[in-house]
Protein backbone atom coordinates (compact mmCIF):
# COMPACT_ATOMS: atom_id res chain seq x y z
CA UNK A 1 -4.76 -7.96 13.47
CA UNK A 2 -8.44 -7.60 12.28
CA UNK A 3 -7.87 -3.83 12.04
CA UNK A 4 -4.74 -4.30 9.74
CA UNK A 5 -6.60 -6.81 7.71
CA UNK A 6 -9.38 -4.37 7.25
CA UNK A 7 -7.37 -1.90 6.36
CA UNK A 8 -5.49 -4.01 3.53
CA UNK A 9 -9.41 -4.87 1.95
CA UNK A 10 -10.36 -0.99 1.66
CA UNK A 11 -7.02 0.03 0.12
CA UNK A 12 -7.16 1.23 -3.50
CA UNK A 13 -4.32 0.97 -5.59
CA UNK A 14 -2.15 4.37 -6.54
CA UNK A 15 -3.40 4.53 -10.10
CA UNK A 16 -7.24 5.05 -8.44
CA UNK A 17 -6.77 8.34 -7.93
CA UNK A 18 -6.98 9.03 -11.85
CA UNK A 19 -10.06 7.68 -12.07
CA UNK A 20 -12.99 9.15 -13.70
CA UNK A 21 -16.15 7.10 -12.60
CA UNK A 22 -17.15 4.93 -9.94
CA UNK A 23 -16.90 1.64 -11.92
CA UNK A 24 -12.51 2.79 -11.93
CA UNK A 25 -12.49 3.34 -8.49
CA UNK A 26 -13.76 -0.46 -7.75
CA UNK A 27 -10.44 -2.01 -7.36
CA UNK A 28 -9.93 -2.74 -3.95
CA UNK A 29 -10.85 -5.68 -1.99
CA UNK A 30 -13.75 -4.83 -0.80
CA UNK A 31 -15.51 -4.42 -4.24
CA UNK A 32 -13.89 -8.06 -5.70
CA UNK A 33 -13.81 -10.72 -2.89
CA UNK A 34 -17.03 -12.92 -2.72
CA UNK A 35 -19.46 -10.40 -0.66
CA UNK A 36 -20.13 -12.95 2.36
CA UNK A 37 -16.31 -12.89 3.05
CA UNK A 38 -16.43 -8.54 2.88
CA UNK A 39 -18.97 -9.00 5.02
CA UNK A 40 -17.68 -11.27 7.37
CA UNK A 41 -14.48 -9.10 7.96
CA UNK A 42 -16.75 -5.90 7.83
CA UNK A 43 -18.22 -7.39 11.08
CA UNK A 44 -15.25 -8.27 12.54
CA UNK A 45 -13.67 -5.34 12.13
CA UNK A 46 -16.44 -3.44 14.08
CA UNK A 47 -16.62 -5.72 17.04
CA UNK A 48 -16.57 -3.40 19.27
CA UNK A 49 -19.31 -1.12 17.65
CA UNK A 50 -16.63 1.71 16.47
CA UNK A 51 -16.94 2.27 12.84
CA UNK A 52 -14.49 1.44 10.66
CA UNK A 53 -13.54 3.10 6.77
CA UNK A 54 -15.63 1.64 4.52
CA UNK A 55 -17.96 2.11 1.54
CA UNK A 56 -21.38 3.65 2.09
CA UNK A 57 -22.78 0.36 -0.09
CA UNK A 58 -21.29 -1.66 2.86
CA UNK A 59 -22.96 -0.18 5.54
CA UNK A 60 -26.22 -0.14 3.88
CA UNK A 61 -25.64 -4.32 2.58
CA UNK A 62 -24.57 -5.01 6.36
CA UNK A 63 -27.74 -3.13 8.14
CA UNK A 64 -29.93 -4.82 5.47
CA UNK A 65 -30.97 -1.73 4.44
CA UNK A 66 -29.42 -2.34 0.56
CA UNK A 67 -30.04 -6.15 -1.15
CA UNK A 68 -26.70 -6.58 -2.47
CA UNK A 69 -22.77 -4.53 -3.15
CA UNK A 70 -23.74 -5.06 -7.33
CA UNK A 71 -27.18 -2.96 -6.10
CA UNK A 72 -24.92 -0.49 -4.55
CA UNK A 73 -22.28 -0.26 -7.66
CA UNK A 74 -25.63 -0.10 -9.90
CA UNK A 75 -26.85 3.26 -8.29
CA UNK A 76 -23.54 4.61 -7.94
CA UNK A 77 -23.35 4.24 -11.92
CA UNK A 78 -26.51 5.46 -12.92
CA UNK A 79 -25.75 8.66 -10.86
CA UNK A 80 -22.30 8.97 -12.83
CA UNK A 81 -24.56 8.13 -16.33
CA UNK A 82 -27.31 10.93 -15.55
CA UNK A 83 -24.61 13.44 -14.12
CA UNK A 84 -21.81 12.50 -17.34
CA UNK A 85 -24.88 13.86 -19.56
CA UNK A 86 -25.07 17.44 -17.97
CA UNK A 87 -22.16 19.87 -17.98
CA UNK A 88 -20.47 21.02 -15.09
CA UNK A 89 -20.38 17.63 -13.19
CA UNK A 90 -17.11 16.15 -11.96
CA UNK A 91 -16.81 13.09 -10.65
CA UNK A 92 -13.65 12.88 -7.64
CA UNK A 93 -12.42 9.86 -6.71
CA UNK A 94 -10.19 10.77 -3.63
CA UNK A 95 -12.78 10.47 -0.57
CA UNK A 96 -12.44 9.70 2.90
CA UNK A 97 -10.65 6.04 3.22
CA UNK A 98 -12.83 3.18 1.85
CA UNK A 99 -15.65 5.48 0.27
CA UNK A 100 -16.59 5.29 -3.38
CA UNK A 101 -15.79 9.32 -4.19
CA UNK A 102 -18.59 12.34 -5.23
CA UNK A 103 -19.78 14.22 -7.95
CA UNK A 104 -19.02 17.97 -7.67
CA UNK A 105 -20.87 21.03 -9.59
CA UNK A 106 -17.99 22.76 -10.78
CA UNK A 107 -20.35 26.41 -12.15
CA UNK A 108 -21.44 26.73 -8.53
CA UNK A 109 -17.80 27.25 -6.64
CA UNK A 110 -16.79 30.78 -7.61
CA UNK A 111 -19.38 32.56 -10.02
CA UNK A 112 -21.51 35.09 -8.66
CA UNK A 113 -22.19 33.72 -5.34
CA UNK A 114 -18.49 33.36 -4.02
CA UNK A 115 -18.48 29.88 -2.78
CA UNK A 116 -15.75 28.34 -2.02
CA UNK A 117 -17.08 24.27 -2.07
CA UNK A 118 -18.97 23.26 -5.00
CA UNK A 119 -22.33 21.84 -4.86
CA UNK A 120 -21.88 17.67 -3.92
CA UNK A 121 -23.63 14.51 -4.68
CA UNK A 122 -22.46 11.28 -2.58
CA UNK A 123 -23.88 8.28 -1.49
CA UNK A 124 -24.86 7.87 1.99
CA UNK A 125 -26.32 4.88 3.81
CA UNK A 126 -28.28 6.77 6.23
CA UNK A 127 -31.45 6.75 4.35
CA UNK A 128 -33.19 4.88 1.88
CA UNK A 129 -32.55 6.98 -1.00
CA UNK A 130 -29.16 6.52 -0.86
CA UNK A 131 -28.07 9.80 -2.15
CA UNK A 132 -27.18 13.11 -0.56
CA UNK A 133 -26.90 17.05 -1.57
CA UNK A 134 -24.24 19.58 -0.16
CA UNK A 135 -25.69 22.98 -1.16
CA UNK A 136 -22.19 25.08 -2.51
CA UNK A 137 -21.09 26.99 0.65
CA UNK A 138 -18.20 28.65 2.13
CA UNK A 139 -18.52 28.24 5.67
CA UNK A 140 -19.33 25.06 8.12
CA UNK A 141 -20.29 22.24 5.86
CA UNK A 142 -24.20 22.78 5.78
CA UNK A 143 -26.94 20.07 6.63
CA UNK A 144 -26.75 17.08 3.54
CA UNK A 145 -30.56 17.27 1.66
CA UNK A 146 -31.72 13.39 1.24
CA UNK A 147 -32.72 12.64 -2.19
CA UNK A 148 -35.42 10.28 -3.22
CA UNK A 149 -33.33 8.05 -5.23
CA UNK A 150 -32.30 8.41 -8.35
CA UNK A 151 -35.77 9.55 -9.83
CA UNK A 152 -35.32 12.24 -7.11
CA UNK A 153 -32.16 13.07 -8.51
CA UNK A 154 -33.30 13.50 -11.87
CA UNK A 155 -35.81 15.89 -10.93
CA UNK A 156 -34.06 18.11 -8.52
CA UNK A 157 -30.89 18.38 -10.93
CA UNK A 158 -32.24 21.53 -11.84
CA UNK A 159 -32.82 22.96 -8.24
CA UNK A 160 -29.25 21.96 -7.28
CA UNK A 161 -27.69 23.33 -10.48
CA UNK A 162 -29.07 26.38 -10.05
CA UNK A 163 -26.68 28.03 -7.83
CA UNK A 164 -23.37 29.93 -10.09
């Protein structure tokens, strides 16, 4: 039952797919109910150590990596603020089940180097920085490049925008 119960609290309603920043996509459950209860189910969900769906903020809050969910909804806005400035950036809000969607760098799919995946910014919990690159590429998704935060972001924008 915990598993269908789980399920329920990542689901995002229909109209989420329409979406255009992170703060629109924050509709299910997960992102309302009072945090110690997401929590609580969170755990419960992976009793038996198998991950489950769920937001990158989530796993972060529950390996006490990341303070709070409202700390992980605050970075996940300032990305879309800084990337909403520059052209090119997309923001998709279909991503695996339970995650919070990606920014994508439209000039680098196509263009003169023939990718066929756009350059990618998502949030990841498995560092401190809590955000991750995906160089454009064609073939075999290619090794994620941990950012330094935000700051990080700011000042590799121009590295990772680089590729057309």
């Amino acid at each position: 039952m915990v598993e269908l119960e789980w399920s329920r609290a990542i689901e995002l309603p229909l109209v989420a797919t329409s979406t255009t920043s992170p703060a629109e996509m924050r509709r299910a459950w997960v992102h309302r109910a009072p945090e110690t209860r997401v929590l609580a189910l969170y755990r419960a969900a992976r009793v038996n150590g198998d991950p489950v769906p769920s937001p990158w903020w989530l796993r972060a809050v529950a390996a006490g990596g990341l303070p709070s969910r409202e700390d992980g909804f605050r970075i996940e806005d300032r990305i879309d603020k800084l990337l909403r400035t520059r052209p090119g950036w997309e923001y998709v809000p279909w991503a695996a089940d339970g995650e919070s969607g990606y920014w994508e760098f439209m000039p680098s799919e196509g263009g003169r180097t023939g990718h066929r995946i756009p350059t990618t910014i998502l949030n990841t919990d498995r560092h401190p920085g809590w955000i991750d690159v995906l160089p454009a590429h064609s073939r075999g998704t290619p090794e994620p490049i941990a950012v330094a935060g935000l700051a990080g972001l700011r000042a590799r924008l121009g590295e990772f925008e680089a590729v057309r």
